[in-house]
Protein backbone atom coordinates (compact mmCIF):
# COMPACT_ATOMS: atom_id res chain seq x y z
CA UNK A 1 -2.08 120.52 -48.66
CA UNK A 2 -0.61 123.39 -46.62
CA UNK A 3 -2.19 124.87 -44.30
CA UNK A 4 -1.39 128.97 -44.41
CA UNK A 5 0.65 130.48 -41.49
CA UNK A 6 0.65 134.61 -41.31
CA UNK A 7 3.44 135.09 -43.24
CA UNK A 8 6.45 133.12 -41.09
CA UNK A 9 8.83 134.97 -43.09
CA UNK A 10 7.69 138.55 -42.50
CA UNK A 11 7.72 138.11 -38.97
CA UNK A 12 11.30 136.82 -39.09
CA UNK A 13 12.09 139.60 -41.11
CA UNK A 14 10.28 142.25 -38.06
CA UNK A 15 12.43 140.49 -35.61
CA UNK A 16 15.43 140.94 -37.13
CA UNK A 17 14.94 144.63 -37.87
CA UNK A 18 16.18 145.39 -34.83
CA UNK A 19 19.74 144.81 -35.79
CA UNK A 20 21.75 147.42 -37.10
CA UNK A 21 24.19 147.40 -40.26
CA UNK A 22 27.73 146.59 -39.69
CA UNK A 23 27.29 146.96 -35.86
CA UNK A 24 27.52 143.62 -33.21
CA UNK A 25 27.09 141.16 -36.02
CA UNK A 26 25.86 138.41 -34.62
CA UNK A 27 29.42 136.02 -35.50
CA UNK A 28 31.19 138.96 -33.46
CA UNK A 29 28.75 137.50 -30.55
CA UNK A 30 29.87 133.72 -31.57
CA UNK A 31 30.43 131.78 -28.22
CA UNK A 32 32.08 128.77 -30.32
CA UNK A 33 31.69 125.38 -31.65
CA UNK A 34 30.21 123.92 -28.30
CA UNK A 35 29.01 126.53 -26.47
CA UNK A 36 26.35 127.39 -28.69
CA UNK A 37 25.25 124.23 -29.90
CA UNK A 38 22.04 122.52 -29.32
CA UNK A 39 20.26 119.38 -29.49
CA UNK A 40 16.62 118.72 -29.64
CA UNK A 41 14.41 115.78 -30.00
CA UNK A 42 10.88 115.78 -31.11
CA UNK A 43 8.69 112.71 -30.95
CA UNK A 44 5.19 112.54 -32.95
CA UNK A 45 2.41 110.22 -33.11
CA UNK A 46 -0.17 111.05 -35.60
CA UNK A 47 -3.61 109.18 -36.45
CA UNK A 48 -5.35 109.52 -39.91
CA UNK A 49 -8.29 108.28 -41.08
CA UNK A 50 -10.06 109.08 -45.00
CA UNK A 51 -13.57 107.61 -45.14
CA UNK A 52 -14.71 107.97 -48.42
CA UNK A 53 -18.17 109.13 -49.17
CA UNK A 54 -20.96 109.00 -52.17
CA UNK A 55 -19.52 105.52 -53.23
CA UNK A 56 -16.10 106.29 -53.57
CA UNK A 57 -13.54 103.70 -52.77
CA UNK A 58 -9.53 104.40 -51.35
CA UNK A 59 -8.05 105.45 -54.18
CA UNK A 60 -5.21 103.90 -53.34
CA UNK A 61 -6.10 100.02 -52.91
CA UNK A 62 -9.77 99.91 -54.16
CA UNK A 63 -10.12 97.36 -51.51
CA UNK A 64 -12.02 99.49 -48.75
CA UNK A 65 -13.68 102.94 -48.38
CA UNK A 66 -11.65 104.41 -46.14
CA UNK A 67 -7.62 104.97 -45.80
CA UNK A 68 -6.32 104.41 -41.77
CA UNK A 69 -2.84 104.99 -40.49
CA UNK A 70 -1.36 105.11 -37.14
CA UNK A 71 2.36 105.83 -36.39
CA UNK A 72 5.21 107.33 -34.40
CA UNK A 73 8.26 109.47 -35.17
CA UNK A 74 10.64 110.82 -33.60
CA UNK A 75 12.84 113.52 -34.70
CA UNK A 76 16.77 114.50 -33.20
CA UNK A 77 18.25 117.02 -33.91
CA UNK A 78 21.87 118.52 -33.41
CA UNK A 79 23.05 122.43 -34.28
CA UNK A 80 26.05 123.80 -33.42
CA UNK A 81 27.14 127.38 -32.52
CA UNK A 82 29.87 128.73 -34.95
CA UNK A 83 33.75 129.14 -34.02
CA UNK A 84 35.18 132.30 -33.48
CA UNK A 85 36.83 134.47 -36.14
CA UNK A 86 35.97 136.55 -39.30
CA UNK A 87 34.43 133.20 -40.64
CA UNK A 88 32.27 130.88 -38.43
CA UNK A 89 32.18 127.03 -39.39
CA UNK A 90 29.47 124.86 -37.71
CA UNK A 91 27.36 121.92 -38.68
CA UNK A 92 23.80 120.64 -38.48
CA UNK A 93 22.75 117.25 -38.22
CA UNK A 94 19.30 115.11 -38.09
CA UNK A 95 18.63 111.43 -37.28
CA UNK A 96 14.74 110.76 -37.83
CA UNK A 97 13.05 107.64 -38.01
CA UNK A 98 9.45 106.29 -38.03
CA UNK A 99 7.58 102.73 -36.90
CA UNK A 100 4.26 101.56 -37.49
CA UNK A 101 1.10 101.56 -35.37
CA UNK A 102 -1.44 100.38 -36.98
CA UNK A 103 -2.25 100.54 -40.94
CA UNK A 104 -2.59 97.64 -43.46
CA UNK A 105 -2.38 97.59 -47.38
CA UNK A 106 -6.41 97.99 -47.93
CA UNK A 107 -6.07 101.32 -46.32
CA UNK A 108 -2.80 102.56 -47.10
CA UNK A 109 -2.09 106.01 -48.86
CA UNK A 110 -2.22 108.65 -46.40
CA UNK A 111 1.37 109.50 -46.32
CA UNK A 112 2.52 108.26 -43.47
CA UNK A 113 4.30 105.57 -44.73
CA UNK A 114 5.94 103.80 -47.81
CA UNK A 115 5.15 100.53 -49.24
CA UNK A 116 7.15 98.03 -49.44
CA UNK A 117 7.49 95.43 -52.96
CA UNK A 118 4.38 93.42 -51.92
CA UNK A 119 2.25 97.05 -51.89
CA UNK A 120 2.18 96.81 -47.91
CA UNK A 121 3.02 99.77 -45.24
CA UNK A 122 6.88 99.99 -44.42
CA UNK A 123 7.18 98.55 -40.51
CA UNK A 124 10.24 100.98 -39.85
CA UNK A 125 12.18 103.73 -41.93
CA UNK A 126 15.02 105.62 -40.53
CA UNK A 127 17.61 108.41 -42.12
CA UNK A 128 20.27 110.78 -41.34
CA UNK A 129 22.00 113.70 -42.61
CA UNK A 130 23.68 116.35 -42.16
CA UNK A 131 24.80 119.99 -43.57
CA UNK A 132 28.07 122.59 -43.05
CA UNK A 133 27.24 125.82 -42.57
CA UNK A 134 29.48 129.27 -42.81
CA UNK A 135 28.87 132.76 -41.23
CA UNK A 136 30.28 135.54 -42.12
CA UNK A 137 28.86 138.63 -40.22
CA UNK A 138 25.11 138.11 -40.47
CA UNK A 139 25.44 135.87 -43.88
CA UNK A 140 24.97 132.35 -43.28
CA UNK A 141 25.68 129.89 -45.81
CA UNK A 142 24.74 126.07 -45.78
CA UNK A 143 25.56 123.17 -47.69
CA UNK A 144 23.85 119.63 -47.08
CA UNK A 145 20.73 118.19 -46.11
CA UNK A 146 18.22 120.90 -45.05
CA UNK A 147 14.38 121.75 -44.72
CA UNK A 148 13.53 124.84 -46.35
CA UNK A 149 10.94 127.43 -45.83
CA UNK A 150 11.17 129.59 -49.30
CA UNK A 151 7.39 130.43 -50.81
CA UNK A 152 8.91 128.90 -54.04
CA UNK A 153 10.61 126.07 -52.48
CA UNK A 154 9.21 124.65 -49.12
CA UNK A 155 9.42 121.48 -47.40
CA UNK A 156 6.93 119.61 -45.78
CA UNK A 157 5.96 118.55 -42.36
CA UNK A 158 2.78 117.82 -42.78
CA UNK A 159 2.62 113.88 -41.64
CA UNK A 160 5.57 112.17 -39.54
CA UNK A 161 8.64 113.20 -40.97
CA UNK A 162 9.83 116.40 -43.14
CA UNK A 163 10.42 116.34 -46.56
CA UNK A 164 14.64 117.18 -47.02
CA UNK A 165 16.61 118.82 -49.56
CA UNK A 166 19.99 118.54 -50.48
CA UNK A 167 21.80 121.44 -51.64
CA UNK A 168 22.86 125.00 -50.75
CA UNK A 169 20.87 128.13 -49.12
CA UNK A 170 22.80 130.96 -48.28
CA UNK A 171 20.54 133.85 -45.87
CA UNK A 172 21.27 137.39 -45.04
CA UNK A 173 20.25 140.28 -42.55
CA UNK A 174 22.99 142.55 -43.04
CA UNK A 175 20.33 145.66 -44.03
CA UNK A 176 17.98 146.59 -40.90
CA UNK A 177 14.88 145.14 -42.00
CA UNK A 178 16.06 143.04 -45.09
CA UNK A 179 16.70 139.55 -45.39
CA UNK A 180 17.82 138.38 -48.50
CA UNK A 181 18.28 134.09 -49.16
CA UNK A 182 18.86 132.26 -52.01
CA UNK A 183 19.89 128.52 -53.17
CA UNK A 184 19.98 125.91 -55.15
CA UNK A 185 18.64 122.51 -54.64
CA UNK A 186 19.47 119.02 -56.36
CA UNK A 187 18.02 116.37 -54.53
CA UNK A 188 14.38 116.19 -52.64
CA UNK A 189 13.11 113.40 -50.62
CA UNK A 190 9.53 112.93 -49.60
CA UNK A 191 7.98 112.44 -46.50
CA UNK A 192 8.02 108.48 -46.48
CA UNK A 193 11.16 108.65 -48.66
CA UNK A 194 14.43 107.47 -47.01
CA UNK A 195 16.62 108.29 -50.31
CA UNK A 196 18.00 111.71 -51.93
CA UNK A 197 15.51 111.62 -54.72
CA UNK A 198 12.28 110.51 -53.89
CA UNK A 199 10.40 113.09 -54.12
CA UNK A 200 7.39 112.49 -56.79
CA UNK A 201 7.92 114.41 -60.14
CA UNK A 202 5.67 114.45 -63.22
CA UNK A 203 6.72 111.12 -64.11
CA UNK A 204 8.69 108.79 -62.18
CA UNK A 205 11.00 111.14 -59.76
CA UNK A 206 12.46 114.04 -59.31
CA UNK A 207 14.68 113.58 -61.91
CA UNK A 208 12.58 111.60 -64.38
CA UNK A 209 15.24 109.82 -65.29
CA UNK A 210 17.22 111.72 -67.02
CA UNK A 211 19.30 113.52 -65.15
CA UNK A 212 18.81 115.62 -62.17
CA UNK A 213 16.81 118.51 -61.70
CA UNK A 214 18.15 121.68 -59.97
CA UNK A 215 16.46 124.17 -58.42
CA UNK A 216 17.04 127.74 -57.89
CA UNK A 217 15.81 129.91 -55.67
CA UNK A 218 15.93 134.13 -54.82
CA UNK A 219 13.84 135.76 -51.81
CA UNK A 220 14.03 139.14 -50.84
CA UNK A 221 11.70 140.27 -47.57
CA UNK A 222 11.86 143.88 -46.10
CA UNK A 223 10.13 145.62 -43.39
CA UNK A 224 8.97 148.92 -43.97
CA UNK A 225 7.30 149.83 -40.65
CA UNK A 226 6.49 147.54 -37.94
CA UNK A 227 3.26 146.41 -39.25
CA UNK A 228 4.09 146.15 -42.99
CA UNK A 229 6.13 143.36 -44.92
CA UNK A 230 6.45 143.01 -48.35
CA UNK A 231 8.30 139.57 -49.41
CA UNK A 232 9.67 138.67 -53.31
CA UNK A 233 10.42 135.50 -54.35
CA UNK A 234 11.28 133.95 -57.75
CA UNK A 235 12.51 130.35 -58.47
CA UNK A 236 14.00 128.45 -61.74
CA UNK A 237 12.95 124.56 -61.72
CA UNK A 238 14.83 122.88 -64.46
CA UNK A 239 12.62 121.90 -67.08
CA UNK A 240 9.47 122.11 -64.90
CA UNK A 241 8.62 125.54 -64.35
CA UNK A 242 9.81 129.23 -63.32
CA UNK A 243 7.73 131.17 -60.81
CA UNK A 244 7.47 134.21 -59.24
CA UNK A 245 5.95 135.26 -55.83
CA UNK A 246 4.96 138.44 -53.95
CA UNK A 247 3.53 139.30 -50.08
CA UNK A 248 1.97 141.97 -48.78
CA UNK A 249 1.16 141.77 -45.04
CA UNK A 250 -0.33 144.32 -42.82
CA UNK A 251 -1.10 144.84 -39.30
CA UNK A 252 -3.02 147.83 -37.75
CA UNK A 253 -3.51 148.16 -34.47
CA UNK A 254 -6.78 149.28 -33.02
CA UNK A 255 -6.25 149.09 -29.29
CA UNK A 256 -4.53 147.18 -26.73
CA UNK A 257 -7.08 144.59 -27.97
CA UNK A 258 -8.16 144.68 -30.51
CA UNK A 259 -6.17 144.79 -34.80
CA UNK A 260 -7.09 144.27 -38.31
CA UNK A 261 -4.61 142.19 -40.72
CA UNK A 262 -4.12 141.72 -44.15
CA UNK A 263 -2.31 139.66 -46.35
CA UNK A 264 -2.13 139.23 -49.78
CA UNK A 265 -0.18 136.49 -52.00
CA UNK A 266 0.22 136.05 -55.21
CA UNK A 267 1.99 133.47 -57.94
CA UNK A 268 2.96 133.14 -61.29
CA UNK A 269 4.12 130.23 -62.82
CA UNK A 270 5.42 129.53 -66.71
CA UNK A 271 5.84 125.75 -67.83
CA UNK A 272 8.52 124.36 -69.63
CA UNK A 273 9.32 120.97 -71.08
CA UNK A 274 8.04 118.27 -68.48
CA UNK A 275 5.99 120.70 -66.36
CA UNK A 276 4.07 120.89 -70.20
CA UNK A 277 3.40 117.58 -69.52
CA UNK A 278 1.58 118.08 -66.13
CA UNK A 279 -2.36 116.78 -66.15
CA UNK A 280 -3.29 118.51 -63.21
CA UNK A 281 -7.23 115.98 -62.27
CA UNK A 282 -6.91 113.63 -64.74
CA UNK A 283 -8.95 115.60 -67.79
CA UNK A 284 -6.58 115.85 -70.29
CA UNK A 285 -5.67 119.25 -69.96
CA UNK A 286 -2.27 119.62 -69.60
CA UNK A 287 0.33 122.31 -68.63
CA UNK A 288 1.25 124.26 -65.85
CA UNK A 289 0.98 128.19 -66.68
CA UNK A 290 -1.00 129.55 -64.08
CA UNK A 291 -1.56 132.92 -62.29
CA UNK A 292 -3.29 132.39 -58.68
CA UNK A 293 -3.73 134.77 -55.75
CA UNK A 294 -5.58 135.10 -52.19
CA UNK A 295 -6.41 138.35 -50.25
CA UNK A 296 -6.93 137.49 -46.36
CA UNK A 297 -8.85 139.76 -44.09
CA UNK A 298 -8.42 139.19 -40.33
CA UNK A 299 -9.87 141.28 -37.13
CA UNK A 300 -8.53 140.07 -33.97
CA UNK A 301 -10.34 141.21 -31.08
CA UNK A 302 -9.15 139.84 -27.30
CA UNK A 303 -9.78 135.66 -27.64
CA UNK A 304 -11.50 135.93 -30.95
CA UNK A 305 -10.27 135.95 -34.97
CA UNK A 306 -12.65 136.31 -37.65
CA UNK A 307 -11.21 135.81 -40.91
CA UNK A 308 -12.41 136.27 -44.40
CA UNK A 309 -10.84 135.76 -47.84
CA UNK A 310 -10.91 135.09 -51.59
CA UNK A 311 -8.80 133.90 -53.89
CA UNK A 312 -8.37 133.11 -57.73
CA UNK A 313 -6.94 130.87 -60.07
CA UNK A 314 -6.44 131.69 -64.11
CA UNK A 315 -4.60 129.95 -66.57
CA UNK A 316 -4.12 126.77 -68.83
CA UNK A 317 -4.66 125.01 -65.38
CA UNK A 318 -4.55 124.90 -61.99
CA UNK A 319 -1.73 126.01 -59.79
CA UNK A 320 1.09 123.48 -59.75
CA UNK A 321 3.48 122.44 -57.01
CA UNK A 322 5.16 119.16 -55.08
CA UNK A 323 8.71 118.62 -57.39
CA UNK A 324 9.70 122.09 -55.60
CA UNK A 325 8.27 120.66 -52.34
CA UNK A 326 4.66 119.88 -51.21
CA UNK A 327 4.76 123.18 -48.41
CA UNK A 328 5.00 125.28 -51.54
CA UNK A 329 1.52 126.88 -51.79
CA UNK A 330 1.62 129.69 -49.59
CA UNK A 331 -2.61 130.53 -49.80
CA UNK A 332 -5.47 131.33 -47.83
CA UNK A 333 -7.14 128.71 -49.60
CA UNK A 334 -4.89 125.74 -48.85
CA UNK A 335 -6.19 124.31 -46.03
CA UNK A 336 -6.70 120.12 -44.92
CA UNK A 337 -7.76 118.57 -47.82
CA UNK A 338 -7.77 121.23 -50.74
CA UNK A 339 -5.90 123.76 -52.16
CA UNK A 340 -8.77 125.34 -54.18
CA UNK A 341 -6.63 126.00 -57.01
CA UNK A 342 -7.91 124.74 -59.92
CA UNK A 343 -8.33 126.17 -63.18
CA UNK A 344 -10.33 129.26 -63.70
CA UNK A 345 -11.65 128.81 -59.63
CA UNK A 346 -12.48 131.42 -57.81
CA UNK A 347 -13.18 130.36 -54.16
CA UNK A 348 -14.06 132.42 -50.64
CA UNK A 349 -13.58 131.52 -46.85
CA UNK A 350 -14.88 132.40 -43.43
CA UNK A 351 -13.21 131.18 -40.47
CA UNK A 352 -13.08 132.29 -36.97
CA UNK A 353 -10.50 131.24 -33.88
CA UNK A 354 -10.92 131.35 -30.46
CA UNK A 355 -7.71 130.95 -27.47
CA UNK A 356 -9.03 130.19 -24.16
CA UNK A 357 -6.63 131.70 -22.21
CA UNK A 358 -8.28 134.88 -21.74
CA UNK A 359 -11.25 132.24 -20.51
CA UNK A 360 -8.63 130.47 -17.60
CA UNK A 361 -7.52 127.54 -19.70
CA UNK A 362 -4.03 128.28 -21.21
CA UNK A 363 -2.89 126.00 -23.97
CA UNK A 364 -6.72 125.44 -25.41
CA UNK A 365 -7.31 126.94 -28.52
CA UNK A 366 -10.25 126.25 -31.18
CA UNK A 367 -10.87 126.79 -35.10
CA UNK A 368 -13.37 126.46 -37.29
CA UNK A 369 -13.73 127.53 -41.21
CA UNK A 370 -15.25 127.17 -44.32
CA UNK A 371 -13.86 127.42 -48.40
CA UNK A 372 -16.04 127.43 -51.44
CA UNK A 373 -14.67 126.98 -55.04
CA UNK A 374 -16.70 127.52 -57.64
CA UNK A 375 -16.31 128.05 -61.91
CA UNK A 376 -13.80 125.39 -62.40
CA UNK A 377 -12.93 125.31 -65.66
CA UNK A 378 -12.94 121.23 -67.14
CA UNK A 379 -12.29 119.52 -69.92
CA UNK A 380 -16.05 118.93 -71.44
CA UNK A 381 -16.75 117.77 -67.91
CA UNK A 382 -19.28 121.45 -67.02
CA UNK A 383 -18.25 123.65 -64.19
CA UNK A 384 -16.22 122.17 -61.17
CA UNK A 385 -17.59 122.99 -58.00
CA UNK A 386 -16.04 122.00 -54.45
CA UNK A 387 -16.53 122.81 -50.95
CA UNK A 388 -14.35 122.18 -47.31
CA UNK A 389 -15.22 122.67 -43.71
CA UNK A 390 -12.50 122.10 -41.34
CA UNK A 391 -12.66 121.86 -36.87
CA UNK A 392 -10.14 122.23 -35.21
CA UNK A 393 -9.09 122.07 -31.37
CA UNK A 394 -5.33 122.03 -29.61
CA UNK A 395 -4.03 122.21 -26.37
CA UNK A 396 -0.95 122.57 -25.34
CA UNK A 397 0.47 121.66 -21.94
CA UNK A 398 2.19 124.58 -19.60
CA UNK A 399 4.28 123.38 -17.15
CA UNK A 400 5.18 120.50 -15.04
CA UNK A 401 7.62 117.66 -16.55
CA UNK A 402 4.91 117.36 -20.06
CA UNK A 403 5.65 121.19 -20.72
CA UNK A 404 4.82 121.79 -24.31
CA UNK A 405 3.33 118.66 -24.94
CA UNK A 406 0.47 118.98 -27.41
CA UNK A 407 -2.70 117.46 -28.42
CA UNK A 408 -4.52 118.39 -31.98
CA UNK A 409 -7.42 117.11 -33.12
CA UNK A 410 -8.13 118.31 -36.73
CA UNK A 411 -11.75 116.91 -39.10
CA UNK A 412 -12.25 118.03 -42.70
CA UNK A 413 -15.23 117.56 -45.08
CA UNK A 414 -14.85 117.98 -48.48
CA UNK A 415 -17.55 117.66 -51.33
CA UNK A 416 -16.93 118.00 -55.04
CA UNK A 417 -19.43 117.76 -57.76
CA UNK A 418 -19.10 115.21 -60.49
CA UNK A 419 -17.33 117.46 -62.58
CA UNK A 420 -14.18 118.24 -60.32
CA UNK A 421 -14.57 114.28 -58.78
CA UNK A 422 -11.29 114.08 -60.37
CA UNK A 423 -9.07 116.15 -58.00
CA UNK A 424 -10.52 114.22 -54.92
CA UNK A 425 -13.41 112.01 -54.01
CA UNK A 426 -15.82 113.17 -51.05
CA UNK A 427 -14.34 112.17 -47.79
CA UNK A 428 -14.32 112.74 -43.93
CA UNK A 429 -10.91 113.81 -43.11
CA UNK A 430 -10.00 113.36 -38.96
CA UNK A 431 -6.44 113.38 -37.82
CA UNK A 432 -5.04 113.35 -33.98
CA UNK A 433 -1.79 114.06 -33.45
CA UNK A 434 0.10 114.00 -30.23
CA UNK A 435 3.81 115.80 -30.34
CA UNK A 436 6.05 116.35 -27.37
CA UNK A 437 9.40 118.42 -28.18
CA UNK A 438 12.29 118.48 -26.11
CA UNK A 439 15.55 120.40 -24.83
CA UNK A 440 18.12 118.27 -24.39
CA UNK A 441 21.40 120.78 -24.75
């Protein structure tokens, strides 16, 4: 489930507005190879625990009634700067790797782990990769192992470790206020998935076994004032799906203090050949064609956010995602434990945040909301109904040799009726995770 940020890509887009076209390209301000590069390390432990509610057992094993994980990860990365010329050349590389904590094969499935051939919690996983990149003015293109932010292809970094894909992006700013990216994407590992092609398809991979999968992508965000975004994206997944995209976000000011915000997003997505296949809770309705959008409503007023929105699902069934990476779902909606996407649902939230700076604790921050979904549409099962309330609470250190260290302790509840038990049983959701990222070039 992903959890919606205000739209990370518009405000990239807003920050690079300021450049101008043709003038000081940002390879004309190359330092080199070395003197740009950087290396970073980012070390996570994370603690989850699903207790399962109403009689419902861990899906996953059967054995217990609750799913509990504990690990570490840690995370290093290395970019470089690009040499000097007409044409930069640099390179990117990762080395991540994850151990144990605590977990056993009664409560596994959580995420934070694979299992190994007896059906028990991997002790250890490790990989590496690594990509070559290219700039030419303010184009970059990159070829390799990647994480990817696209609405229609996003990877996730949700549990320990990112999801990766292998492939090519290519991104450019050379228009004030535009920034254009495409790719195309052949491999995708999971989370807990050390290989190329892990990632889990409709049937048994990303490639199903029978060949591999692309994926293409095409994004196209522009800033019309300050305050106003609009972003277009459209991808091609071979024999899954196309889909289409759009954003509309919106900031007015009020006063020094106090702004309203909208946002709107929107999908569309058209099946083809396995992605017909695709039985979205287990019902027997199958397919993936599917038209889903949320409209977010947010007035921010010194500490305090109140936030309201709705969204809506129509189609042959709900809205699909995970073979083009389990961060695509770029909602109000999709928050810890559901996406409230299902077919025919129409769903609304209320949520309201509160930073604690302006109270003389910088670095505290709390969050509270709360989504219903309602006129699922089931096979013979009767209306699907489903509810989530989420708690949140996050502080992040200031100074002193722990700078940026953070804390975040995160609870869901989510209820279904016996109708939509399919999608997910009734559970307690509570997660702490501890993540501490340093500089070290």
């Amino acid at each position: 489930m992903r959890v919606m940020k205000w739209s990370m890509i518009a405000l990239a887009v807003s920050a690079a507005g300021t450049s101008q076209f043709a003038m000081a390209s940002s390879q004309d301000d190359s330092k080199g190879f070395l003197e740009d590069q950087s290396l970073t390390a980012k070390t996570r432990m994370e603690y989850m625990n699903r207790d399962y509610k109403n009689g419902a057992s861990n899906p996953s094993s059967g054995t217990s009634g609750y799913r509990q994980d504990t690990g570490v990860s840690e995370l290093l990365q290395y970019k470089s700067g690009f040499t000097q010329g007409t044409v930069g050349v640099g390179l990117d590389a990762f080395v991540m790797g994850s151990a144990k904590l605590d977990g056993g094969s009664g409560r596994r499935g959580n995420g934070l782990f694979a299992n190994d051939s007896d059906g028990n919690p991997e002790k250890t996983q490790s990989k590496g990769g690594a990509a070559i990149k290219f700039r030419l003015s303010d184009t970059v293109l990159k070829y390799g192992q990647q994480t990817v932010a696209s609405p229609v292809f996003s990877t996730d970094d949700s549990r320990l470790l990112p999801e990766i894909a292998t492939g090519t992006s290519i991104t450019s700013t050379e228009i004030k206020g535009l920034e254009l990216s495409a790719g195309r994407f052949t491999a995708l590992s999971k989370q807990t998935g050390m290989g190329r092609d892990s990632i889990g398809g409709v049937s048994d991979g990303f490639d199903n076994g029978k060949g591999l999968t692309a994926a293409n992508i095409f994004g196209a965000t522009y800033a019309f004032t300050e305050g106003f975004t609009g972003t277009f994206a459209a991808s091609d997944v071979d024999q899954y799906f196309k889909k289409q995209y759009v954003n509309l976000n919106y900031t007015l000011p009020m006063s020094d203090t106090q702004s309203l915000n909208f946002d709107f997003n929107g999908y569309r997505t058209r099946g083809d050949k396995r992605g017909d296949l695709v039985d979205m809770i287990g019902d027997g309705t199958t397919g993936v064609d599917n038209n889903v959008w949320s409209l977010q409503a947010a007035y921010s007023v010194g500490a305090h956010k109140f936030t309201i929105a709705h969204q809506r699902s129509t189609g042959d069934n709900g809205y699909y995602y995970g073979v083009d990476g389990n961060g695509t779902i770029f909602l109000a909606n999709s928050i810890q434990i559901s996406d409230f996407v299902g077919r025919e649902e129409r769903s609304w939230q209320a949520r309201y945040d509160i930073n604690m700076t302006s109270y003389g604790v910088p670095g505290l921050s709390f969050m509270t909301r709360y989504v219903k979904g309602d006129n699922i549409k089931t096979n013979g099962l009767g209306e699907g109904k489903e509810n989530e309330w989420n708690a949140e609470s996050k502080y992040v250190m200031q100074s002193g040799p722990a700078k940026d260290l953070s804390f975040r302790l995160r609870f869901a509840m989510y209820r279904s009726n016996g109708a939509y038990s399919g999608y997910s049983a009734d559970n307690n959701d509570t997660r702490l995770i501890v993540e501490y990222p340093l500089s070290i070039l």
